[in-house]
Each structure stands twice: as C-alpha cells, then as structure tokens.
Protein backbone atom coordinates (compact mmCIF):
# COMPACT_ATOMS: atom_id res chain seq x y z
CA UNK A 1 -6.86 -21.08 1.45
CA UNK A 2 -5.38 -24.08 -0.74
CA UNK A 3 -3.65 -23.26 -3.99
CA UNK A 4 -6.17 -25.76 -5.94
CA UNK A 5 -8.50 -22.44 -5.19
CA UNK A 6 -6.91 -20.72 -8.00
CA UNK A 7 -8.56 -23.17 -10.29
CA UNK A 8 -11.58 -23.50 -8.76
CA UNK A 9 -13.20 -20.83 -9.99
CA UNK A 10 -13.61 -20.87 -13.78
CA UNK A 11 -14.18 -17.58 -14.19
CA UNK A 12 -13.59 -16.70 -18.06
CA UNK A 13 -12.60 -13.21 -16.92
CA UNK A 14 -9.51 -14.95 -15.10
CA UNK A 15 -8.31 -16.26 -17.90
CA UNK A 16 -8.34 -13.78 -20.30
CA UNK A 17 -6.60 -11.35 -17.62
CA UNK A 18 -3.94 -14.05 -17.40
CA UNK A 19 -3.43 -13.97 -21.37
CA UNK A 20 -2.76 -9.97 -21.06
CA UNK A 21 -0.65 -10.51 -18.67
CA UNK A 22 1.76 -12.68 -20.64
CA UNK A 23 1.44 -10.65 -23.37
CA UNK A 24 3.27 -7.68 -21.02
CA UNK A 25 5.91 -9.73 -21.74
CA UNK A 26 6.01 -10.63 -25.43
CA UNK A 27 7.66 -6.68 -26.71
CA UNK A 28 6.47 -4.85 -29.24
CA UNK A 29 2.47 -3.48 -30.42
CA UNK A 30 1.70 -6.78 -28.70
CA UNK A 31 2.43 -5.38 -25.14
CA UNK A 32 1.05 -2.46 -25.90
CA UNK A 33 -2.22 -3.13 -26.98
CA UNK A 34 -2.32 -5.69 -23.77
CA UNK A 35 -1.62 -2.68 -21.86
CA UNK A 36 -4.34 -0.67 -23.36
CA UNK A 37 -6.72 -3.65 -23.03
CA UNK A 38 -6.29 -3.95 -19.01
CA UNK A 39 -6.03 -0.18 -18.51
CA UNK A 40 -9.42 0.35 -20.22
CA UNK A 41 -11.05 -2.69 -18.59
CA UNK A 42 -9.95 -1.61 -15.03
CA UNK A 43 -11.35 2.01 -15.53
CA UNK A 44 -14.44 0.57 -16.60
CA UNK A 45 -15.02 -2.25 -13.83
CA UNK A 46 -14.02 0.45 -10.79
CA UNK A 47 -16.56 2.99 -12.02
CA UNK A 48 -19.11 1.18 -13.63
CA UNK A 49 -19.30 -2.72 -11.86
CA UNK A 50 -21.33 -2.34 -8.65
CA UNK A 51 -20.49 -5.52 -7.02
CA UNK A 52 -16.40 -5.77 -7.35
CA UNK A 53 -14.16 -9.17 -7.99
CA UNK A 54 -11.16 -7.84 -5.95
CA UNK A 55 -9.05 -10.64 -7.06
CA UNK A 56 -10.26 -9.32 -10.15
CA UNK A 57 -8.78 -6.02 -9.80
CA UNK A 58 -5.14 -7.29 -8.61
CA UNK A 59 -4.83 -9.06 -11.55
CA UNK A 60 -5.63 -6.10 -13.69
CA UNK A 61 -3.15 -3.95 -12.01
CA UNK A 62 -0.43 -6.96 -10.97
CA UNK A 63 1.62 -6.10 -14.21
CA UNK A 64 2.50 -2.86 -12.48
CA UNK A 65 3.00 -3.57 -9.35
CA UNK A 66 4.42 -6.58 -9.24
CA UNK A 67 6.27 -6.42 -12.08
CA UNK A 68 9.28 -3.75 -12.81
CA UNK A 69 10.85 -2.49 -15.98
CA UNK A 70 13.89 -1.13 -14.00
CA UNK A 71 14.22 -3.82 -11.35
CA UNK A 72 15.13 -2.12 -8.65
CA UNK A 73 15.25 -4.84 -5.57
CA UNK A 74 17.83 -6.74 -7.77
CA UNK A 75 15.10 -9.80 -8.01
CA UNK A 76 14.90 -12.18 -10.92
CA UNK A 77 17.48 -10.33 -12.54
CA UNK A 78 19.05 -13.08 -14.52
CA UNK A 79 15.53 -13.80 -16.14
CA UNK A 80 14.83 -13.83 -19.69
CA UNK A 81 11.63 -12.98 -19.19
CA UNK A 82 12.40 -9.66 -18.79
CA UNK A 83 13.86 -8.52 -21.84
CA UNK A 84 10.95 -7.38 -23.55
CA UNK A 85 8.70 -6.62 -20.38
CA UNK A 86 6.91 -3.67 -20.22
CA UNK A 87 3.73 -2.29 -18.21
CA UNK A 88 3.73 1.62 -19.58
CA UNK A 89 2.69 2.62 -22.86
CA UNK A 90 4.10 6.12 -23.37
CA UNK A 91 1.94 8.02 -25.68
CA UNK A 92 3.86 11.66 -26.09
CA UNK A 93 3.54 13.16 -22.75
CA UNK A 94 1.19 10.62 -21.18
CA UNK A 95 2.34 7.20 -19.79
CA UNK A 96 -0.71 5.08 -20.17
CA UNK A 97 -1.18 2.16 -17.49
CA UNK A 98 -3.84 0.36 -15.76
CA UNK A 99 -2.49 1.79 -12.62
CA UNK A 100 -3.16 5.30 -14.21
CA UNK A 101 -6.26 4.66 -15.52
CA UNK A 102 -8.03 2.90 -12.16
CA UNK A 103 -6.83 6.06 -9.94
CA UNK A 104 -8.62 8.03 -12.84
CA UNK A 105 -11.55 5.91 -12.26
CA UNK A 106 -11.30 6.38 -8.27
CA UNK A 107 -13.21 10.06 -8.26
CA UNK A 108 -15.69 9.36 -10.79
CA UNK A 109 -16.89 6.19 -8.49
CA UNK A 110 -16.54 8.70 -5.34
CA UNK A 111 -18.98 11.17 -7.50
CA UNK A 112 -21.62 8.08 -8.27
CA UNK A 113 -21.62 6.78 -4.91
CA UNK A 114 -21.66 10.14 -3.09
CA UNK A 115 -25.31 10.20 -2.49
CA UNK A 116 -24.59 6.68 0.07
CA UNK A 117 -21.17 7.11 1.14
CA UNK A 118 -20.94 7.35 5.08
CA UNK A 119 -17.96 9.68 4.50
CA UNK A 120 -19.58 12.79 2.67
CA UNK A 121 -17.24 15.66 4.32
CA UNK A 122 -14.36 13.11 4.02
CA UNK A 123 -14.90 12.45 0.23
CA UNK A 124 -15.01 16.42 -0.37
CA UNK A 125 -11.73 16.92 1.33
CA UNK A 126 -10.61 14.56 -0.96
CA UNK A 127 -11.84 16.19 -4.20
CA UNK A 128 -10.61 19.78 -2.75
CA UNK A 129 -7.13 18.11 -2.11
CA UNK A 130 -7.42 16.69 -6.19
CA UNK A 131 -8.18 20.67 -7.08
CA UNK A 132 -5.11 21.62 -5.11
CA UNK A 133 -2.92 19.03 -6.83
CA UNK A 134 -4.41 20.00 -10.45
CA UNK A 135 -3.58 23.59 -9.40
CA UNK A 136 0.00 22.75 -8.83
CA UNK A 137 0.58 20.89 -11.58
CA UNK A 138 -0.62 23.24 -13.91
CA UNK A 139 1.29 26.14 -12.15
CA UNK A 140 4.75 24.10 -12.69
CA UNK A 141 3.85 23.28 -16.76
CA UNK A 142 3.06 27.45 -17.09
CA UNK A 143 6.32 27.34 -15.38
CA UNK A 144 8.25 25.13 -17.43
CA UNK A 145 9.40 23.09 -14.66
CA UNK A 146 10.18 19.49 -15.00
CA UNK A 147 11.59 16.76 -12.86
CA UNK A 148 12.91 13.26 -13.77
CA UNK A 149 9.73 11.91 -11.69
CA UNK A 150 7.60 13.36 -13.47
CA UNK A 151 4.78 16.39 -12.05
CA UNK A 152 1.89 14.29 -11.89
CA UNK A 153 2.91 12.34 -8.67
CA UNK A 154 0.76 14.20 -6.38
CA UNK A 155 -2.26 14.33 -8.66
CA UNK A 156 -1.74 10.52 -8.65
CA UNK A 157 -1.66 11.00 -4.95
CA UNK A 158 -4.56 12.97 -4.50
CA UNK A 159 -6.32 10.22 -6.96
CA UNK A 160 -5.55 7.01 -5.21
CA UNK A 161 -6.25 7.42 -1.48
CA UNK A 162 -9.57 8.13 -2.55
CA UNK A 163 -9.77 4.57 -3.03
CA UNK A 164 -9.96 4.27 1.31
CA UNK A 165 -13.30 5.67 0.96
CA UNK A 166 -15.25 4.21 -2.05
CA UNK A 167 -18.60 2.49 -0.60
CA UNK A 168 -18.86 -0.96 0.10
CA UNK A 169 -18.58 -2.54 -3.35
CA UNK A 170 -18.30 -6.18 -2.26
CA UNK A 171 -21.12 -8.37 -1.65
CA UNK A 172 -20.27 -9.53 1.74
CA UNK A 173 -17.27 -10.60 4.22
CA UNK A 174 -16.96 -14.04 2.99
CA UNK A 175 -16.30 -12.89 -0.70
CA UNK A 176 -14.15 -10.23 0.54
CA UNK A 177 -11.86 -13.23 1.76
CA UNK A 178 -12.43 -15.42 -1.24
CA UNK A 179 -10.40 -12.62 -3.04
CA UNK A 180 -8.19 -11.69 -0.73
CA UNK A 181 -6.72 -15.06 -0.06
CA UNK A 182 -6.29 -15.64 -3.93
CA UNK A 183 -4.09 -12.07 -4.03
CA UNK A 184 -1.78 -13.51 -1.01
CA UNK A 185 -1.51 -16.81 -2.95
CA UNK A 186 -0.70 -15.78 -6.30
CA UNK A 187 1.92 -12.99 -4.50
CA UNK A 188 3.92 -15.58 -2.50
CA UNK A 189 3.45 -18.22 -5.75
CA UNK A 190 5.35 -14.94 -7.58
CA UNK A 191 7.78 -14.79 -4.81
CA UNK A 192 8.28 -18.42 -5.01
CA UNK A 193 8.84 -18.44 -8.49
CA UNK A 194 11.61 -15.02 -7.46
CA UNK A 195 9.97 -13.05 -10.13
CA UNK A 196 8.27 -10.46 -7.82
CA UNK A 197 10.08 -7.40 -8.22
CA UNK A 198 8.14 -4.45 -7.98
CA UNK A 199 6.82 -2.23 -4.28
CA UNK A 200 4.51 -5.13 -4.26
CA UNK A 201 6.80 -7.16 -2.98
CA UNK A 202 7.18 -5.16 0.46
CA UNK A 203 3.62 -5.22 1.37
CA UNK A 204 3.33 -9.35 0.92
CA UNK A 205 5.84 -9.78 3.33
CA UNK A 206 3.55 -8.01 6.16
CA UNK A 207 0.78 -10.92 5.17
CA UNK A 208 3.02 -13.84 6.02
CA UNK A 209 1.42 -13.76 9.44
CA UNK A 210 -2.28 -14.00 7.51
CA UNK A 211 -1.10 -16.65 5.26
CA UNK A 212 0.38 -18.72 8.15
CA UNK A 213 -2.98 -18.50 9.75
CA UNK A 214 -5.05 -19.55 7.00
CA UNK A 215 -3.05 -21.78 4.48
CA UNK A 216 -3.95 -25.70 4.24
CA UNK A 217 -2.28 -28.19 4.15
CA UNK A 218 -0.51 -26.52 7.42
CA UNK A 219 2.98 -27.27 6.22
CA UNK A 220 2.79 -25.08 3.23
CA UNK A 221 2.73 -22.26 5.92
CA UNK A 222 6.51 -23.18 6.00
CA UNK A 223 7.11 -21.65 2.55
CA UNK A 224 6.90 -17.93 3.16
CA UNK A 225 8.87 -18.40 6.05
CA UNK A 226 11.89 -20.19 3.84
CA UNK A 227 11.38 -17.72 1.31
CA UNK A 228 11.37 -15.38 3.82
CA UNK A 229 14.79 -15.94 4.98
CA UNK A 230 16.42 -16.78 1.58
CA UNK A 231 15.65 -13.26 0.36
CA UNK A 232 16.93 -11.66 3.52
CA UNK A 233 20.17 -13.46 2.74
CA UNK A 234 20.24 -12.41 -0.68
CA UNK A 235 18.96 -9.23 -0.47
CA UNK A 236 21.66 -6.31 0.87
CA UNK A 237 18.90 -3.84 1.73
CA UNK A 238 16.39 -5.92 4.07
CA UNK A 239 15.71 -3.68 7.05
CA UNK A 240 12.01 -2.91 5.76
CA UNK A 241 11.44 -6.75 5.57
CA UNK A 242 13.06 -7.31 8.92
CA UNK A 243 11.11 -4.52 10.21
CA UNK A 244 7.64 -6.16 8.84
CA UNK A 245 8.05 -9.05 9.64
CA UNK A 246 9.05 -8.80 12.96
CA UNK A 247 6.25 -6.30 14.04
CA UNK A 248 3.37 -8.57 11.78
CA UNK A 249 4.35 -11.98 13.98
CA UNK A 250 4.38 -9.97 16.78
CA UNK A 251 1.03 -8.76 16.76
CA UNK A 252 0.31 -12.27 15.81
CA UNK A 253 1.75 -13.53 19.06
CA UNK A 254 0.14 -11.18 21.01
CA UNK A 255 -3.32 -12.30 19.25
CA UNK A 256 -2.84 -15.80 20.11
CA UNK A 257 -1.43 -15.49 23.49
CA UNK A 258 -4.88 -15.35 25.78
CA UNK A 259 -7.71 -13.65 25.74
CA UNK A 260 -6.79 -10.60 27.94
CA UNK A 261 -3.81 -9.82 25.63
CA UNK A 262 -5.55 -10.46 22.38
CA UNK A 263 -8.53 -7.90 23.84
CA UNK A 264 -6.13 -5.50 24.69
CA UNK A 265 -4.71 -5.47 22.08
CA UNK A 266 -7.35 -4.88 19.90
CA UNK A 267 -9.01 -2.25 22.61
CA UNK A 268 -9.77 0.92 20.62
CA UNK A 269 -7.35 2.71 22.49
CA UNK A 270 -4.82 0.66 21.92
CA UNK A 271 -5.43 0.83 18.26
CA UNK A 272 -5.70 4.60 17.64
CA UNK A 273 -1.82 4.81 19.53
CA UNK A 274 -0.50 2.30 18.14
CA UNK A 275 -1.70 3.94 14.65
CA UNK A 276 -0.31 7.44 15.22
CA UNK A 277 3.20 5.33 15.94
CA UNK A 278 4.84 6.31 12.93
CA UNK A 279 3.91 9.82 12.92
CA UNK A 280 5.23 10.22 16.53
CA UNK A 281 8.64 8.24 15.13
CA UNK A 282 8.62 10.84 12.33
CA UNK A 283 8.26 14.27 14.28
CA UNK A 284 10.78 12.47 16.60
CA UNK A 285 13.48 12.10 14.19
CA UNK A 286 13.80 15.22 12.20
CA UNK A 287 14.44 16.43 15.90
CA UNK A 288 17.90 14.96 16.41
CA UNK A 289 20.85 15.46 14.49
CA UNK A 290 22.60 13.93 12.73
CA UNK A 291 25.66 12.45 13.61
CA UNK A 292 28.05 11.20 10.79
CA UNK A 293 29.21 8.27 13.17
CA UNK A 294 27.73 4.95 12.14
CA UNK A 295 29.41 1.35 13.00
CA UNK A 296 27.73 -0.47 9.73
CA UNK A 297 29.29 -3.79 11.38
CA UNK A 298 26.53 -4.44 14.22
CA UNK A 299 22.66 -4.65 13.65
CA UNK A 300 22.32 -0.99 15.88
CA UNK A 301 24.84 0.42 13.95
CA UNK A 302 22.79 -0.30 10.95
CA UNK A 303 19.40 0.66 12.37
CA UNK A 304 21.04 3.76 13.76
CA UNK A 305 22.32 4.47 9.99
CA UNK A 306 19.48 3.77 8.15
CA UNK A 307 17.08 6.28 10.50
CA UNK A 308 19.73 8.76 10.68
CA UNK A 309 21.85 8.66 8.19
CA UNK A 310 19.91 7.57 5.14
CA UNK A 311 16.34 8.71 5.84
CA UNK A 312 16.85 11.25 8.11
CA UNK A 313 18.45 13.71 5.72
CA UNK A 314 15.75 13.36 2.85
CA UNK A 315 13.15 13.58 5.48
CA UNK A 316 14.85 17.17 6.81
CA UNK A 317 15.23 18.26 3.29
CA UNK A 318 11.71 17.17 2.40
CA UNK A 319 10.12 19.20 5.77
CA UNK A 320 11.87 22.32 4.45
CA UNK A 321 10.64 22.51 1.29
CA UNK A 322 7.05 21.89 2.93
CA UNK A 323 7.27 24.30 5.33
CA UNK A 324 8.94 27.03 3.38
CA UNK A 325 5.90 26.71 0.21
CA UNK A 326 2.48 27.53 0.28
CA UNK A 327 -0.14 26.26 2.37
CA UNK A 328 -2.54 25.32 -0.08
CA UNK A 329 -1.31 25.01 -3.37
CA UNK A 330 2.60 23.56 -3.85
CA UNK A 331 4.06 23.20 -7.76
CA UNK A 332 4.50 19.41 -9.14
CA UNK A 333 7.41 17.92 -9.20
CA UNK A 334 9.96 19.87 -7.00
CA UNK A 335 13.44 18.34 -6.01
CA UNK A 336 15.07 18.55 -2.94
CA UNK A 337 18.61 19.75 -1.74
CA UNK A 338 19.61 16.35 0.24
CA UNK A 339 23.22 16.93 2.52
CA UNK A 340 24.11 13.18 3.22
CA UNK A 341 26.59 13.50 6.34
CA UNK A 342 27.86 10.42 5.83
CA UNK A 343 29.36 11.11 2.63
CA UNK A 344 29.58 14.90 3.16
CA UNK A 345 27.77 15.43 -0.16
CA UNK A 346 25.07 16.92 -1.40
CA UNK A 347 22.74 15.42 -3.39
CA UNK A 348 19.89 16.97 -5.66
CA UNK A 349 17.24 14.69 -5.06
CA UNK A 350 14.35 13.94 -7.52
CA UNK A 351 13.05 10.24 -6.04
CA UNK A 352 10.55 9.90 -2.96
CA UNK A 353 11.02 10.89 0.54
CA UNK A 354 10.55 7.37 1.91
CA UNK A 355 8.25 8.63 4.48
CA UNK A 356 4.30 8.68 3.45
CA UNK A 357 3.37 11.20 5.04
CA UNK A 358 6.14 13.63 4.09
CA UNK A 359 6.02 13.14 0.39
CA UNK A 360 2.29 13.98 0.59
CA UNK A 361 3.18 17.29 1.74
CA UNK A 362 6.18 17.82 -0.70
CA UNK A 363 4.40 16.84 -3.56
CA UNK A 364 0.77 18.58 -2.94
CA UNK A 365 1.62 20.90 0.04
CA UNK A 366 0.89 21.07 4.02
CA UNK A 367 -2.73 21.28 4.06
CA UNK A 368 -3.03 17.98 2.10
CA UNK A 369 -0.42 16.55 4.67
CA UNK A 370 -2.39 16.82 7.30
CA UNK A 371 -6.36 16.43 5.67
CA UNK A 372 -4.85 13.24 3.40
CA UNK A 373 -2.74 11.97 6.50
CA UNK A 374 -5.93 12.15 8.64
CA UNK A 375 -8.11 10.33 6.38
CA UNK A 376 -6.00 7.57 6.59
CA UNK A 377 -5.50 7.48 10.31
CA UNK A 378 -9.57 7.47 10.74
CA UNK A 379 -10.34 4.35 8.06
CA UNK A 380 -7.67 2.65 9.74
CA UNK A 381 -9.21 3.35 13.14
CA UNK A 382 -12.64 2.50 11.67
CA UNK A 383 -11.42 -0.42 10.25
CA UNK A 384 -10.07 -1.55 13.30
CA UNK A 385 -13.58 -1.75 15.35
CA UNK A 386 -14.84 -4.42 13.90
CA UNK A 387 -12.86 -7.16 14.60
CA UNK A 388 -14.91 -10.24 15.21
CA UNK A 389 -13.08 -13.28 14.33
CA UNK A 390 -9.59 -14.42 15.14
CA UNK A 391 -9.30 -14.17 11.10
CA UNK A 392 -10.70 -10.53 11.41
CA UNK A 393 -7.33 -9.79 13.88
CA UNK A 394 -4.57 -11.52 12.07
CA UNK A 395 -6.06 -9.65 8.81
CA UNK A 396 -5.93 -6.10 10.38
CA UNK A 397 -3.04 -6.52 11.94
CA UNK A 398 -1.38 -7.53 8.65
CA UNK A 399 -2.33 -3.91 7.29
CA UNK A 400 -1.43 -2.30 10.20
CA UNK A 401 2.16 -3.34 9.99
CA UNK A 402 2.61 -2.77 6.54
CA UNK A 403 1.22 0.84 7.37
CA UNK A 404 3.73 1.57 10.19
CA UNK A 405 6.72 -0.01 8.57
CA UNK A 406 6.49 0.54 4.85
CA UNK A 407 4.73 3.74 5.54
CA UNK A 408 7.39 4.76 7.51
CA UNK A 409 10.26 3.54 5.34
CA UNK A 410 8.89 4.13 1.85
CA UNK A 411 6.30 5.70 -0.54
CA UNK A 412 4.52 3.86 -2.79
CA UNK A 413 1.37 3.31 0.25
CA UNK A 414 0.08 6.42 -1.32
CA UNK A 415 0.56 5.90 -4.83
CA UNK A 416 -1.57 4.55 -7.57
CA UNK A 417 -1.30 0.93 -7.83
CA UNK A 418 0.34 -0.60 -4.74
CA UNK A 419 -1.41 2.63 -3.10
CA UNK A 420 -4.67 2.34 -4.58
CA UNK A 421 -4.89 -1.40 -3.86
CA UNK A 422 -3.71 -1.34 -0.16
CA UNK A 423 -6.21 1.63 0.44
CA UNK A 424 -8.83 0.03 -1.68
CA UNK A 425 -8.51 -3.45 0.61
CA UNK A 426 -8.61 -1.48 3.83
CA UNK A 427 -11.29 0.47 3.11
CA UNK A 428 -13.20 -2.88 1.66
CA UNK A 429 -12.47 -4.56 4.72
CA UNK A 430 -13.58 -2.23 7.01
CA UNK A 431 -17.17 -2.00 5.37
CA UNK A 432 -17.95 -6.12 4.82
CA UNK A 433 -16.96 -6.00 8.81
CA UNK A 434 -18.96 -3.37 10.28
CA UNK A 435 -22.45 -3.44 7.75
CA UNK A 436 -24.39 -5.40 10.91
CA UNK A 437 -23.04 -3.36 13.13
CA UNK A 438 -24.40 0.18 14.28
CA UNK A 439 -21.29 1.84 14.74
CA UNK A 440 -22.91 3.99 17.68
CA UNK A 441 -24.31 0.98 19.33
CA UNK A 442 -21.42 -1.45 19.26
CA UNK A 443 -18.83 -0.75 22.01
CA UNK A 444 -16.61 -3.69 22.60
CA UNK A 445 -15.13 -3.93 25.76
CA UNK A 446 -11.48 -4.74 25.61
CA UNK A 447 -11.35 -6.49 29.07
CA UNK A 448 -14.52 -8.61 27.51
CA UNK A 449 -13.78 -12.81 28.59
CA UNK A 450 -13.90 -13.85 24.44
CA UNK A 451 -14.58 -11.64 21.58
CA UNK A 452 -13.73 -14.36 19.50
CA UNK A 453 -16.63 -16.35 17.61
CA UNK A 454 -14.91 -18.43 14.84
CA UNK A 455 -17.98 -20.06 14.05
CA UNK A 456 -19.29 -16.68 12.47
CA UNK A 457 -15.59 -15.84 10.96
CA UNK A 458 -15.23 -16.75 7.25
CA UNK A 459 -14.30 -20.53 7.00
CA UNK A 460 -10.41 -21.63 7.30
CA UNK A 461 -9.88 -23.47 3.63
C-alpha cells in the first residue's frame, strides 16, 4: 500500500463521501441532512449493490465509528473541530445514523441472497435470534422500562453479526485488498492526525502488524509503531492496546520465523484453540474471587486489577442476570447490580459488560449467547482455512487478535458499526479466499515444507 493510493482512484463516489463527512462537522441542519444523506446511501448500497466497494462502506460509516460526540479515550480533546460534531440525528425516539441504517440493511441482504448463501441454517438462526431480540424489546416498552443505553442494543446486536454471513459481495481477493489497505491507511492517517477517537480506534491498533507488512516506502512502517508508543504514554487506560499489540506481533513473529512454525501455526487445530481462547479465559475468571488486594504500582498488579477487579465484577453481575432470565426471550435494556470490591461500592450499572460474549447474553438472553457466540467461532474457523499467501496470514491473524483481545476486554465487536464492519471484513475475507477451493477437498497439511506461494498472493504496493 502507498498513501498516493488514496488518490489514485478517482472515484466520484469518494469524493462526495468525503464532502459529507466534513459536513458532520459544520453544526446545525447542515450535519443533519449529511447524516441523512450517508445513512440512506449506505442502506441502499448494502442491500441493493451486488458487487461492494468496501472502502466504500468505511467511509460511509467512519463518521460513527471513528468519530465521537462524547470523546471518551480523551483523544483530540483540545480540537476545535469538535464543537459542532455530530454523527446522530435524533428524530423523537429514533436516533438516525448510517450505522443504524446499514445493520437495518444487513437482514434484508441475508433475505435476497438466501437462495446462494452456503450458510442457510446459520442465516435462520440469525433471523430467529432478531425475533427474540424484537420480542424483548417490545416486552420492556409494554413494560415501561428504560435504560440510559437505550433498549435497542440487542436488536442492534442481533442485526449486525449478520453481517459475518452475507455472500461473497466482492469481486475477487485482489479487490478485497485494494479496499482493505485504503481503510488501514486512512485509520492510522486519522491516528496520525490524533483525531481518532471513537471504538475504532482499538481495532486499528491490532492491524499494525498488517500495515508493517505491506506499507511502501518500508520506513513509513515506522509510523504506527511511534504513534503506537506516544499514545500508550499519553493514554492512562492502555492495557487493551498493550494487550493487541503484543499478541498481533506475536503471531507475526511466529509467521515469519520458518516454515514449521508458520504451518503450525496456521494448522486447523491450532486455529480452532487458539479461537475458543477467550471463552476459556472468560469461564475461567468468573470462577475465582475476588480479592480486594491490588498493588496498582507494578505491571501484574495492574493486569491482576484490571481482570479482577475491574472486569471481573461486571462480568459476575452480567452472568447473573443471564442465568437468572429466560432462556429465550430476555427484556431490552436491563442494568446490572455491579459490587466493585475495590471500592466496596455498589454500582448500578447501565454501560456494556466489556466481554462480547456476555453482553450478548444480557442484552438478548442465553440461547442467543451461545447460537450468536457460535456463529462467530465457525466464520472465524472458516476463515482461517484458507490461508494461502504470507499476506493471507498476517491479515487473519490481525482479526484474530483483535477478536481475542478487544473481544475479551470490550463490546463494541458486536455492535453496529465497528461490529458490523469487523464482521462484514471477516466474513468478506473468508469468501474471496476460499471461492477456488472445495472446502471438502482442500486439506492442508500443517507439517506441509511451504504453503506459502507469494506469487499468487495479492501484490505488495
């Protein structure tokens, strides 16, 4: 990838998706209608466009998820630009945004497509797990409940990891790339620029490895690195970076090692453990107990306090209100009773539960725990089998890490916009790799001399 790629392509669409996104900035009727603009134009292009721009798409949606009203990661705070910013228009009781409107589009695409999806039972457990969450939401407005989060989050849920199994809607591997390169490159040019401030901004930092591997000139592959570092320093809550980072470069290592490590590595065995990881870390953990005894002046300490004493107690207080509601059919929006033993306070808690696969089940209910959870743990498998190119490696690798850490750590993986686009790239990637392939036929073997053939992998800009 070079950055001269981003004007390359003169692509009219480009720039007029650039203008609206200024214009999210400007206050006023002027956002607004800018907002209506992109949210209509990114329903229309997932459900009716057969042959997707995924560049395309990011920029549609990069208003919301890279950019934040509230600004929580304390980024770019001193910026002008933000005064008038906004990326929601509120219209009485809906919030109207393109990421609303492009998980909206997800199930109507699903319903087009179904007749050539490879994933027919798959895509009905998804549209039975959408009927659940429209059943608990309207249970909780008969109800008159309400929660500062709003009760739509799991119907948002439900909507956006649909996005794993839309058909393959780009035209082949190399395009696929073409895109993807231009999303890392206009993410770190935003982090660059220390404007990136929305749940965006986690999953670039797993794709440092990827952009390493493919930037040119080779000593712009510095950059992320120093930017890298400079945000650790300034940032007070960096474990999830760390975290990424470390376990990205490491796969990365073990990729460019040798051969035997880089095939077993990528074995299928391998793969499936090393993607059940964080659900083995998370069953783990609400086993102990807590302790109340954390030395916040050494790196263990820390660790130590963030698992236990931070996350642990939402993710107890999130398993009991799982376990003690229906099976089937949860009400939106519930809140949780959070006991923080390091304070000795509790806390009524209305935000996430910072664990993916726990807030699937408090916000839609068990069964869509473990059918949603498992839909994501086969595409990722899938997506893993057909790695034939160093590129191919690095790439899944990148979304692996992001899955285990930020999945682990956070929420937003399953929600619409950084959700929906994460989903909607794994998915994407794991049908431009395997459409030569017979997926019955082809069984690499992992102690195989060279699985590597650059000459067919998509060309290093």
């Amino acid at each position: 990838m070079k950055f001269t790629d981003l004007i390359k392509n003169k692509k009219p669409s480009y720039y007029v998706v650039y203008f609206l996104i200024l214009l999210h900035f400007i206050g006023g009727m002027i956002t607004n209608l800018s907002i209506l603009i992109t949210s209509i134009w990114v329903f229309y292009y997932i459900v009716f466009v057969r042959r997707w721009d995924i560049y395309l798409i990011f920029l549609l949606i990069l208003p919301t998820i890279c950019f934040s009203v509230e600004n929580d990661l304390g980024i770019g705070e001193s910026l002008s630009i933000f005064d008038n910013f906004n990326n929601v228009w509120l219209l009485g009781p809906l919030a109207l945004s393109s990421n609303f409107t492009m998980a909206l589009a997800i199930p109507i695409r699903l319903l087009i497509d179904f007749g050539k999806t490879k994933f027919k039972f798959l895509t009905i457990i998804i549209f039975i797990n959408i009927f659940l969450a429209i059943c608990g939401l309207l249970f909780s407005l008969l109800s008159g409940e309400s929660n500062p989060s709003g009760l739509t989050v799991g119907f948002r849920i439900t909507l956006s990891l649909g996005t794993v199994l839309l058909s393959k809607s780009i035209i082949d591997k190399k395009t696929f790339i073409e895109g993807l390169d231009k999303i890392i490159l206009v993410s770190f040019i935003l982090l660059i620029l220390d404007v990136l401030n929305n749940h965006w901004f986690f999953v670039v930092f797993g794709f440092v490895p990827y952009f390493v591997y493919r930037i040119k000139p080779k000593f712009l592959a510095l950059l992320p690195l120093f930017i890298s570092f400079n945000i650790l320093y300034n940032l007070s809550n960096t474990i999830t970076i760390i975290a990424t980072l470390l376990i990205s470069f490491i796969f990365y290592l073990f990729i460019n090692i040798g051969d035997k490590m880089r095939n077993f590595i990528t074995s299928r065995h391998i793969i499936s453990l090393i993607i059940i990881i964080p659900i083995i870390i998370t069953i783990f953990t609400l086993s102990l107990n807590q302790t109340g005894d954390y030395d916040l002046t050494t790196f263990d300490g820390f660790v130590k306090f963030k698992l236990l004493g931070d996350r642990k107690p939402i993710w107890d207080a999130t398993w009991d209100n799982i376990r003690t509601s229906s099976f089937f059919v949860k009400p939106a929006g519930s809140s949780l009773d959070v006991y923080f033993d390091f304070t000795q306070k509790w806390v009524d808690w209305t935000a996430g539960s910072h664990n993916i696969f726990l807030e699937i089940g408090r916000q839609v209910g068990l069964f869509s725990m473990i059918s949603l959870t498992t839909i994501l743990l086969i595409m990722l498998n899938k997506a893993g089998r057909y790695l034939n190119s160093k590129n191919d490696m690095i790439l899944f690798f990148c979304f692996l890490s992001v899955f285990l850490i930020f999945g682990l750590t956070g929420q937003s993986l399953i929600y619409d916009g950084v959700g929906s686009l994460f989903w909607l790239l794994v998915g994407q990637f794991y049908h431009v790799s395997s459409e030569n392939m017979d997926s019955d036929s082809y069984k690499p073997n992992s102690l195989q001399k060279e699985i590597v053939t650059e000459k067919n992998s998509p060309e290093i800009l």
